[in-house]
C-alpha atoms as a PDB file:
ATOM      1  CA  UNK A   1       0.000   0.000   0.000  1.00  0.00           C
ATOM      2  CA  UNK A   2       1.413   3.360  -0.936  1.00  0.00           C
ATOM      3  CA  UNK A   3       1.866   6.086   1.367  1.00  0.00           C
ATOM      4  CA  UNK A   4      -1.186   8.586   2.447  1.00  0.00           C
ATOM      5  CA  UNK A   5      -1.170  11.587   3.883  1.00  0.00           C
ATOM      6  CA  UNK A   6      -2.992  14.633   6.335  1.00  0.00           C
ATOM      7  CA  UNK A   7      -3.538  17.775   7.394  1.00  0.00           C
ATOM      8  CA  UNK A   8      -3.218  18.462  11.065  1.00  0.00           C
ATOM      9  CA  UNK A   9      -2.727  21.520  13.271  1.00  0.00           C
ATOM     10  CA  UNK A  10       0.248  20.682  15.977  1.00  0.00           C
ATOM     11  CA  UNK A  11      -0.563  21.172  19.512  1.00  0.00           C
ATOM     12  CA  UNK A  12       1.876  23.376  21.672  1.00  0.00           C
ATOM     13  CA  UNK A  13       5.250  21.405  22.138  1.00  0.00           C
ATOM     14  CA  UNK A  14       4.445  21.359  25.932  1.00  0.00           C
ATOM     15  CA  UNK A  15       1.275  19.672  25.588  1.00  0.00           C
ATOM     16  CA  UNK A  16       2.832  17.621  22.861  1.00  0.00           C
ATOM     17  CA  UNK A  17       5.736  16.464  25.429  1.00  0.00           C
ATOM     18  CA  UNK A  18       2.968  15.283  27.625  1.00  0.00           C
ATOM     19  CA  UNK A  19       0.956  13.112  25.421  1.00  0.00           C
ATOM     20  CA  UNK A  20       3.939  11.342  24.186  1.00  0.00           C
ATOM     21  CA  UNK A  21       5.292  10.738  28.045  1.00  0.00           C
ATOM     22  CA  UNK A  22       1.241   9.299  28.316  1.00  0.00           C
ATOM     23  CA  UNK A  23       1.487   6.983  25.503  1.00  0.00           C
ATOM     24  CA  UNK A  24       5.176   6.125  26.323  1.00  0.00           C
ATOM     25  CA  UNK A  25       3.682   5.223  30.120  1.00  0.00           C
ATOM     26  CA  UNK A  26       0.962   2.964  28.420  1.00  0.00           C
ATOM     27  CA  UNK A  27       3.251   1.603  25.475  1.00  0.00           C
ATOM     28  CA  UNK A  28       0.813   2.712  23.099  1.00  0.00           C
ATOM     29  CA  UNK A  29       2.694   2.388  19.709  1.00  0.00           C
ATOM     30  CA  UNK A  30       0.305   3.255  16.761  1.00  0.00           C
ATOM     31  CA  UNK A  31       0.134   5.967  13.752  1.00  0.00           C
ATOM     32  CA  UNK A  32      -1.068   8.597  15.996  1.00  0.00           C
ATOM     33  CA  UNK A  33       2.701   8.807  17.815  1.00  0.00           C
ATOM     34  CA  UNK A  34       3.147  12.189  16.869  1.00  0.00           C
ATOM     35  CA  UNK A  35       0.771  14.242  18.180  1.00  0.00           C
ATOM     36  CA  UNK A  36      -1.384  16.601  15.692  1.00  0.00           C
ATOM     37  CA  UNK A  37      -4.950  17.366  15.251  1.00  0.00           C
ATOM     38  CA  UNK A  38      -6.305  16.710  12.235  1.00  0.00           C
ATOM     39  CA  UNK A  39      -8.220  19.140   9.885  1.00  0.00           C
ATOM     40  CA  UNK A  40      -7.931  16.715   6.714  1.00  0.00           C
ATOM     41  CA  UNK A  41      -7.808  12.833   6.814  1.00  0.00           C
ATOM     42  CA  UNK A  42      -6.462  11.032   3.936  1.00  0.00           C
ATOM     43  CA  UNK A  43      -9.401  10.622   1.245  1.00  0.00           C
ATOM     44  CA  UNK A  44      -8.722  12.993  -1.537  1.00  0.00           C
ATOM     45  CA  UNK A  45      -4.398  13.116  -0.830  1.00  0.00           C
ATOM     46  CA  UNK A  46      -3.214  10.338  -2.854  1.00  0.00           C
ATOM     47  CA  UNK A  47       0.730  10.402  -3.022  1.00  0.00           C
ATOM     48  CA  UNK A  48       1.063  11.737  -6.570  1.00  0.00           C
ATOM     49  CA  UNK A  49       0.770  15.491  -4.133  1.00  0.00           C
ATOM     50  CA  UNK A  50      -1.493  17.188  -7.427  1.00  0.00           C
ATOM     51  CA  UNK A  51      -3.196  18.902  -4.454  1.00  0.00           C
ATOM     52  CA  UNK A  52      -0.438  20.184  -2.162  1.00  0.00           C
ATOM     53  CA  UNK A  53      -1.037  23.414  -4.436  1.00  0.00           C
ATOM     54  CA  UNK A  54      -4.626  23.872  -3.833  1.00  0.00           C
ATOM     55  CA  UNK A  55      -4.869  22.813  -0.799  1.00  0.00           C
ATOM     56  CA  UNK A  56      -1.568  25.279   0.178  1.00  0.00           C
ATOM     57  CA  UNK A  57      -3.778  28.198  -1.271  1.00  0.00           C
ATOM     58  CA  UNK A  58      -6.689  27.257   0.658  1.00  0.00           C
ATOM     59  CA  UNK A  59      -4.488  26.883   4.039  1.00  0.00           C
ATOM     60  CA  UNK A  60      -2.844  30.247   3.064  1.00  0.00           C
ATOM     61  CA  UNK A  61      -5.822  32.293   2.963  1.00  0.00           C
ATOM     62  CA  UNK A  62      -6.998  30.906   5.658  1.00  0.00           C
ATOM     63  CA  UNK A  63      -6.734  33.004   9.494  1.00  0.00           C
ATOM     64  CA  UNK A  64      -4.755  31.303  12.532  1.00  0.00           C
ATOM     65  CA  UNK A  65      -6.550  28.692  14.157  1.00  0.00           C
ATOM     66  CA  UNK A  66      -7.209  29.321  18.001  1.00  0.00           C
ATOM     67  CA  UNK A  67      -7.804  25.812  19.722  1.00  0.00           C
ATOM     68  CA  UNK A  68      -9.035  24.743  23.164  1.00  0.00           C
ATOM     69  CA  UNK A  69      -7.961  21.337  24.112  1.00  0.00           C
ATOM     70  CA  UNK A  70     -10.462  19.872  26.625  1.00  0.00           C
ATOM     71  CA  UNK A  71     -10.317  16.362  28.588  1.00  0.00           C
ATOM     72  CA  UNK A  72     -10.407  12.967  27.405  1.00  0.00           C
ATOM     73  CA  UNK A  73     -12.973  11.021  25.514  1.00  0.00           C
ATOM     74  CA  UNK A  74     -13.528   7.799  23.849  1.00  0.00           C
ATOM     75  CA  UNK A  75     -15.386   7.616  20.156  1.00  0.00           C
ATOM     76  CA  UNK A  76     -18.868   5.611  20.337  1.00  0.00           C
ATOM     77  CA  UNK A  77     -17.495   2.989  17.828  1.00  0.00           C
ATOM     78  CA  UNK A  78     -14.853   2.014  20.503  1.00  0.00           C
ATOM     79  CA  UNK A  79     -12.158   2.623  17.808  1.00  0.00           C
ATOM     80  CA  UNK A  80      -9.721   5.354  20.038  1.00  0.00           C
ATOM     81  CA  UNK A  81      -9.307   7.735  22.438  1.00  0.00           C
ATOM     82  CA  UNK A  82      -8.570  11.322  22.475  1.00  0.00           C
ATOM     83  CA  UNK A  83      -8.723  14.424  24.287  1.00  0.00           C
ATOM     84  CA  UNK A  84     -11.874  17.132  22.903  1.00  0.00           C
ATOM     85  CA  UNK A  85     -10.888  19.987  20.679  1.00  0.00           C
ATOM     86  CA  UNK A  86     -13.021  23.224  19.355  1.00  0.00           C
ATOM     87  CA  UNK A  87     -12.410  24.905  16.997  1.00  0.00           C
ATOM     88  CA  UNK A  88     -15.054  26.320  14.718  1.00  0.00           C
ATOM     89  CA  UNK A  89     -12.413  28.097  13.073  1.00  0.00           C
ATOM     90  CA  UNK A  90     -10.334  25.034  12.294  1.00  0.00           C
ATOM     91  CA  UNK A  91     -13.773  22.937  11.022  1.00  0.00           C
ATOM     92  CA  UNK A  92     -14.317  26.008   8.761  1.00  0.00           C
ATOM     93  CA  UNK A  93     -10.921  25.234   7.348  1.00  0.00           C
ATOM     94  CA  UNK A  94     -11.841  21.564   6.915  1.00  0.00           C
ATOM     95  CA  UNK A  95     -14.397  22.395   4.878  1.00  0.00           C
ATOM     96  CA  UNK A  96     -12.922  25.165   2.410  1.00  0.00           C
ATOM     97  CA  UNK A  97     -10.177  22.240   1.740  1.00  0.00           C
ATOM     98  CA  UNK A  98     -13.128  19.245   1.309  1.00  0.00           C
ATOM     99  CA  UNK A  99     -14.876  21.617  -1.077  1.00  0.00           C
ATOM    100  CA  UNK A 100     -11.521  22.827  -2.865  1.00  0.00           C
ATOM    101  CA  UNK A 101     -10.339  18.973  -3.091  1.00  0.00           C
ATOM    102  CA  UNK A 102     -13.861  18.114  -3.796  1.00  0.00           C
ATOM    103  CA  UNK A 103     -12.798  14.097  -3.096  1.00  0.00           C
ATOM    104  CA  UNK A 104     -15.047  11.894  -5.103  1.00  0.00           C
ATOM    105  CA  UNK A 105     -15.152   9.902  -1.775  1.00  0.00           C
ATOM    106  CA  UNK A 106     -14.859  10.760   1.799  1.00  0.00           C
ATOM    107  CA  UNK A 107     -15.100   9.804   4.974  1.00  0.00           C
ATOM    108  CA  UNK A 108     -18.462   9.798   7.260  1.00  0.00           C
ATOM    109  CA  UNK A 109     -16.792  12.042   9.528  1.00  0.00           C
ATOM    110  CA  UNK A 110     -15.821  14.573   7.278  1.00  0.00           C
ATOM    111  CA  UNK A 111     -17.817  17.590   6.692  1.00  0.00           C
ATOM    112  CA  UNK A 112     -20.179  19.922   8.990  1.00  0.00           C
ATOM    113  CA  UNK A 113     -20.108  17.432  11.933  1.00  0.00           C
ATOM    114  CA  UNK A 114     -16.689  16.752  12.079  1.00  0.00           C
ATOM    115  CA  UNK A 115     -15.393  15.776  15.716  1.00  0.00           C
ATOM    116  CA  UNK A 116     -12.167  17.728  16.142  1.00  0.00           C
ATOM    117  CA  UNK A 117      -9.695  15.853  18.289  1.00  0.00           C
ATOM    118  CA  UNK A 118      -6.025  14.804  19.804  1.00  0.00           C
ATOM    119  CA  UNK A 119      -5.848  10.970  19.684  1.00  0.00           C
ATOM    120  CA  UNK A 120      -4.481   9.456  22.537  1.00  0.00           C
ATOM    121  CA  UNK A 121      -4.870   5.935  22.011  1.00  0.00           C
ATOM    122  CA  UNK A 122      -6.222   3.868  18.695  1.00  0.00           C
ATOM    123  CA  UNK A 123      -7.588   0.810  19.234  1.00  0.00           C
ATOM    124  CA  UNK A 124      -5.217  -2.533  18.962  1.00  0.00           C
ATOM    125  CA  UNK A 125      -5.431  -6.133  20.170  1.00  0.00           C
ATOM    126  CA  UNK A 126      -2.920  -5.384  22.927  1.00  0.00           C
ATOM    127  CA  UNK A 127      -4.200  -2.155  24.181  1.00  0.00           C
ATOM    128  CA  UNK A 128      -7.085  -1.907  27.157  1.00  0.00           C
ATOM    129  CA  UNK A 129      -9.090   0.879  25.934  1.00  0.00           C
ATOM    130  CA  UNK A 130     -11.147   1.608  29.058  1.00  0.00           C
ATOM    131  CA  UNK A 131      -7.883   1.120  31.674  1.00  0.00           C
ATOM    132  CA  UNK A 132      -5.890   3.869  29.287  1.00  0.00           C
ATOM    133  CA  UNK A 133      -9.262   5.765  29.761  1.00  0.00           C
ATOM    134  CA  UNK A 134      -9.382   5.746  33.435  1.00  0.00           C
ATOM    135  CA  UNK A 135      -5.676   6.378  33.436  1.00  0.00           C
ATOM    136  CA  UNK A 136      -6.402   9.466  30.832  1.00  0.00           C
ATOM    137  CA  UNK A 137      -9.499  10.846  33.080  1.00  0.00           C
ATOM    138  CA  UNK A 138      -6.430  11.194  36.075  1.00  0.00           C
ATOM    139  CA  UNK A 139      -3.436  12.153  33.591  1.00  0.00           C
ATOM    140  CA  UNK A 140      -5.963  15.096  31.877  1.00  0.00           C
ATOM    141  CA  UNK A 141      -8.250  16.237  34.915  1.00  0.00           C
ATOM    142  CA  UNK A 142      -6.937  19.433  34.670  1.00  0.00           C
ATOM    143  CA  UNK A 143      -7.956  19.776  30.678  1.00  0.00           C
ATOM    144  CA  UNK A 144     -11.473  18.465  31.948  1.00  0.00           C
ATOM    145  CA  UNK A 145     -11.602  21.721  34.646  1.00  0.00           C
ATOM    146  CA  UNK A 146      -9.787  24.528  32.492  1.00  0.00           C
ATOM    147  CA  UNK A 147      -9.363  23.549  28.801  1.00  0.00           C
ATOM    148  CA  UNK A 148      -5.722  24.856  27.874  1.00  0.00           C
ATOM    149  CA  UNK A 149      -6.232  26.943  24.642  1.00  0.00           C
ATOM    150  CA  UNK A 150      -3.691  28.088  22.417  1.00  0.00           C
ATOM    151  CA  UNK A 151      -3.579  29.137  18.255  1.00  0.00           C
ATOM    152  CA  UNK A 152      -2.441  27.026  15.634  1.00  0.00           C
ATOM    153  CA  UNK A 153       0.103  29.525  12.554  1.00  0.00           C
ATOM    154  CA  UNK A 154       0.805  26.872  10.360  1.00  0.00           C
ATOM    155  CA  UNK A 155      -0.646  23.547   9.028  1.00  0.00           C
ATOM    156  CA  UNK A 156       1.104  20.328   8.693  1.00  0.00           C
ATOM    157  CA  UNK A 157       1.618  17.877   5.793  1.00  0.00           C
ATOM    158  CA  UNK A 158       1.888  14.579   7.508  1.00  0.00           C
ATOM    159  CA  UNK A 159       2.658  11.449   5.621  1.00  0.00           C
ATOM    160  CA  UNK A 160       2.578   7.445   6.820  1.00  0.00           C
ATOM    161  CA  UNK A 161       4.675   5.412   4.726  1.00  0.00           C
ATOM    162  CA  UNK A 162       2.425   2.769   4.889  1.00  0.00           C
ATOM    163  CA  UNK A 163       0.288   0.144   7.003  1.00  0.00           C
ATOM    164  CA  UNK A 164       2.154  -0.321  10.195  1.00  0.00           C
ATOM    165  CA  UNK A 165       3.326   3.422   9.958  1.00  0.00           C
ATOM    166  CA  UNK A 166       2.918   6.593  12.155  1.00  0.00           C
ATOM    167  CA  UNK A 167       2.175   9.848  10.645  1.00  0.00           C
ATOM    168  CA  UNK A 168       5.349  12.090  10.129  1.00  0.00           C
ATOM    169  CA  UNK A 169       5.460  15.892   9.925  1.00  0.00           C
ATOM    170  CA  UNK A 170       6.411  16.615   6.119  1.00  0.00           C
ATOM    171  CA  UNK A 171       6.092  20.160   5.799  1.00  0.00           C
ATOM    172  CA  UNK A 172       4.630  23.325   7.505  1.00  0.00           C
ATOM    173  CA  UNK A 173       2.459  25.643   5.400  1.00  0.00           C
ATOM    174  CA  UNK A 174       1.663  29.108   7.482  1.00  0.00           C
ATOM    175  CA  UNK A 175      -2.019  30.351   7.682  1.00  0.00           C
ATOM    176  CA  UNK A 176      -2.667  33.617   6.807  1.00  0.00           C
ATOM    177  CA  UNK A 177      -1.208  35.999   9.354  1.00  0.00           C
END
């Protein structure tokens, strides 16, 4: 399988320091090792990169993103955890680049309803979901009382090699600003 690729917002490098002492506490090894929020999956980025130019345009004309990282949370379908994010400015972003991609398939949870978030955990045969959960709930309490909140200058390319991989910061492409 070829490589695919992202769009994410990075969170602070402090925050960022954190979650990867978390994951390294829980040996949590999985493509979300680098920390990043995403604002485009991979449907529509095949590796040929035809749309790093449009999508760069889109990203450059688009403002800062502020962010406010909340506590921890796991999706209904059981498939990760992650801590909350808001943003309406960053799901504004997500959809100027769906409609300038304008993917002739995407994903269910891209568009207007798009759940914003910092993984913390995918789900894997080895991995106890609602123990890293509990653990999360203590680790995070304080995101769960005072969401930290911060703005996001740039966007990130990020690119997995492959099945098996973790997604890689490739480039930074500054918002508008």
């Amino acid at each position: 399988m070829a490589a695919s690729f992202l769009l994410a917002a990075q969170p602070s490098p402090e925050l960022a320091a954190r979650l990867q002492t978390f994951r390294a506490a829980h040996h949590l090894k999985d493509a979300a090792a680098v920390p990043h929020i995403t604002v485009k999956a991979r449907s529509g980025l095949p590796p040929e990169l035809d749309w790093q130019e449009t999508l760069r345009g889109v990203v450059a004309r688009h403002a800062p993103l502020p962010l406010s990282i909340g506590g921890p949370r796991q999706f209904g379908n059981d498939t990760a955890l992650y801590l909350m994010v808001s943003s309406p400015e960053a799901v504004r972003l997500h959809l100027a680049l769906l409609e300038a991609l304008k993917p002739a398939r995407f994903f269910g949870y891209e568009g207007p309803g798009l759940t914003l978030h910092l993984s913390l955990a995918l789900k894997r045969r080895d991995v106890d979901l609602p123990g890293v959960l509990t653990a999360a709930r203590t680790e995070f309490a304080d995101l769960e009382r005072a969401p930290l909140t911060f703005t996001a200058r740039s966007i990130t390319v990020m690119r997995k090699p492959g099945p098996g991989g973790v997604y890689a910061p490739l480039e930074d492409w500054p918002l508008l600003g």
